[in-house]
C-alpha atoms as a PDB file:
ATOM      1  CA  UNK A   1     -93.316  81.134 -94.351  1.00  0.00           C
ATOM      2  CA  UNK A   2     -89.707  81.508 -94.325  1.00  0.00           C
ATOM      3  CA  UNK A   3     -87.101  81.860 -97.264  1.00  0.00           C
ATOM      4  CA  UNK A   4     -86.587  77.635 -96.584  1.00  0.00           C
ATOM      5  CA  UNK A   5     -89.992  77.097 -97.388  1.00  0.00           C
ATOM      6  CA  UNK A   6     -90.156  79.143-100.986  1.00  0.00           C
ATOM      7  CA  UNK A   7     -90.696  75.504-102.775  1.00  0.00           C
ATOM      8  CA  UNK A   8     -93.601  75.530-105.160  1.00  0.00           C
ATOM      9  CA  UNK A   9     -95.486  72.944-103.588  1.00  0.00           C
ATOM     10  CA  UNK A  10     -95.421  75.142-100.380  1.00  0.00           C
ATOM     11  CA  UNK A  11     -96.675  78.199-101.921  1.00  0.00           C
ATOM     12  CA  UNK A  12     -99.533  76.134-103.594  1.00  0.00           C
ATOM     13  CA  UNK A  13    -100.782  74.580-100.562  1.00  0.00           C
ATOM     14  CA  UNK A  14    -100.485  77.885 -98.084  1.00  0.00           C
ATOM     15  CA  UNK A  15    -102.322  79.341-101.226  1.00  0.00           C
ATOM     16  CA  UNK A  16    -105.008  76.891-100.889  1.00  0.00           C
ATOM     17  CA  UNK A  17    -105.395  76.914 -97.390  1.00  0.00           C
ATOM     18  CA  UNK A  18    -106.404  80.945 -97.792  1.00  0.00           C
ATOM     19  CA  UNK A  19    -102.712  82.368 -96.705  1.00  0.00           C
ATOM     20  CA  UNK A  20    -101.208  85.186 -98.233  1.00  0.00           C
ATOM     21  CA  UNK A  21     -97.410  84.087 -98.931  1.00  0.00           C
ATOM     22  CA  UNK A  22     -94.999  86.376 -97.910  1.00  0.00           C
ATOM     23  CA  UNK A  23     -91.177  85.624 -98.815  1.00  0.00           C
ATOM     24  CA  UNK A  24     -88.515  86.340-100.972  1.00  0.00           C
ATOM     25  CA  UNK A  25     -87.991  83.947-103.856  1.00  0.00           C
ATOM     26  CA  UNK A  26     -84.762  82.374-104.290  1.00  0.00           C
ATOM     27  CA  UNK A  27     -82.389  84.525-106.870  1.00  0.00           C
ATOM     28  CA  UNK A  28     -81.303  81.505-109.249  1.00  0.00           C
ATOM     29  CA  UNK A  29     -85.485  80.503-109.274  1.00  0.00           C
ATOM     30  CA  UNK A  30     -85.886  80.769-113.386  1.00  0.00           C
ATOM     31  CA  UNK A  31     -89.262  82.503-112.881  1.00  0.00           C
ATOM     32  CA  UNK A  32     -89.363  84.648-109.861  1.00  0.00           C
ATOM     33  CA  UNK A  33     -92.407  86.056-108.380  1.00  0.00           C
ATOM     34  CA  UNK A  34     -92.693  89.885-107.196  1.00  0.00           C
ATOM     35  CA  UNK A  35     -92.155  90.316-103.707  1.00  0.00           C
ATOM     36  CA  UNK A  36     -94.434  92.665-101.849  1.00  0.00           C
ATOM     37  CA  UNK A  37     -92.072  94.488 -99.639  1.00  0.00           C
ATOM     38  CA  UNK A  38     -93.938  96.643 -97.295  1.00  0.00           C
ATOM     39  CA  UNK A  39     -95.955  93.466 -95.968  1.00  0.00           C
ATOM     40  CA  UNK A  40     -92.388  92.130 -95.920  1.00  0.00           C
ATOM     41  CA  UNK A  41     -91.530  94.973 -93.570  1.00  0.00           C
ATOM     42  CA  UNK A  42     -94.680  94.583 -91.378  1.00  0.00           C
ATOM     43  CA  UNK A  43     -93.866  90.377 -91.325  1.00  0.00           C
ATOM     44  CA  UNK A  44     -90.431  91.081 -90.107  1.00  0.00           C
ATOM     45  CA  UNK A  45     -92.041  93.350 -86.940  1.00  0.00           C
ATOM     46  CA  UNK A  46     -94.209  90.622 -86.039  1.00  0.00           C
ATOM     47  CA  UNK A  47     -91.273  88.165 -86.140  1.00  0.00           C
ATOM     48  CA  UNK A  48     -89.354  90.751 -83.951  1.00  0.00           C
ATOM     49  CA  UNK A  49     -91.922  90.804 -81.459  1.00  0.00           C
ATOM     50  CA  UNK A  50     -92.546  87.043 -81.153  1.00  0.00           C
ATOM     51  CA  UNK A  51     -88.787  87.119 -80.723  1.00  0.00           C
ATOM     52  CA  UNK A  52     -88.813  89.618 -78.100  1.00  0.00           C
ATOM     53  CA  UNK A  53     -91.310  87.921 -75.669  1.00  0.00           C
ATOM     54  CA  UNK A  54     -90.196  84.288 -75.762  1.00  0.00           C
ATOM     55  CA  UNK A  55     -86.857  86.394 -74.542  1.00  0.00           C
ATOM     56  CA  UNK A  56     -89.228  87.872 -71.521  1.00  0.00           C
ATOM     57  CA  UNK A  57     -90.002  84.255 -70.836  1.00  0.00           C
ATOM     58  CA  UNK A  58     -86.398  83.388 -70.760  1.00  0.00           C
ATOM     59  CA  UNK A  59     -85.970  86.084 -68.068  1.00  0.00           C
ATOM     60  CA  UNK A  60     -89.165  85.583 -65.479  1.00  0.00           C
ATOM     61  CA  UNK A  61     -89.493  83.689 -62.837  1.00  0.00           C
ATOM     62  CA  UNK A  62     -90.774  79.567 -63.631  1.00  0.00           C
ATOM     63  CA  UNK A  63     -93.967  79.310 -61.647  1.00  0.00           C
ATOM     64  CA  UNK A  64     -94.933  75.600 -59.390  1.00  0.00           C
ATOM     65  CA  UNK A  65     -97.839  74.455 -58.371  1.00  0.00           C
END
């Protein structure tokens, strides 16, 4: 989940489906929720790696068959 998809309906369903939610609530939300930052920090690595190889795919050579 990304900061875009904070809505409450979003939460409930990733919720439901057994995910963990991991984002920052919006500041002007009336009743923020608390925001577990070091599996913030360990979401942001994966994101940075995902990242990193579609760049290595950018890069190698396009295969034919």
């Amino acid at each position: 989940m990304d900061v875009a998809y904070e809505g409450d309906e979003t939460r409930g369903l990733a919720t439901l489906l057994g995910f963990n939610p991991v984002v920052p609530p919006n500041p002007q939300r009336l009743k923020p929720w608390k925001l577990n930052k070091v599996i913030y920090r360990e979401r942001n690595y994966v994101d940075r790696l995902f990242r990193r190889l579609k760049g290595f795919r950018r890069i190698s050579p396009a295969t034919t068959n």
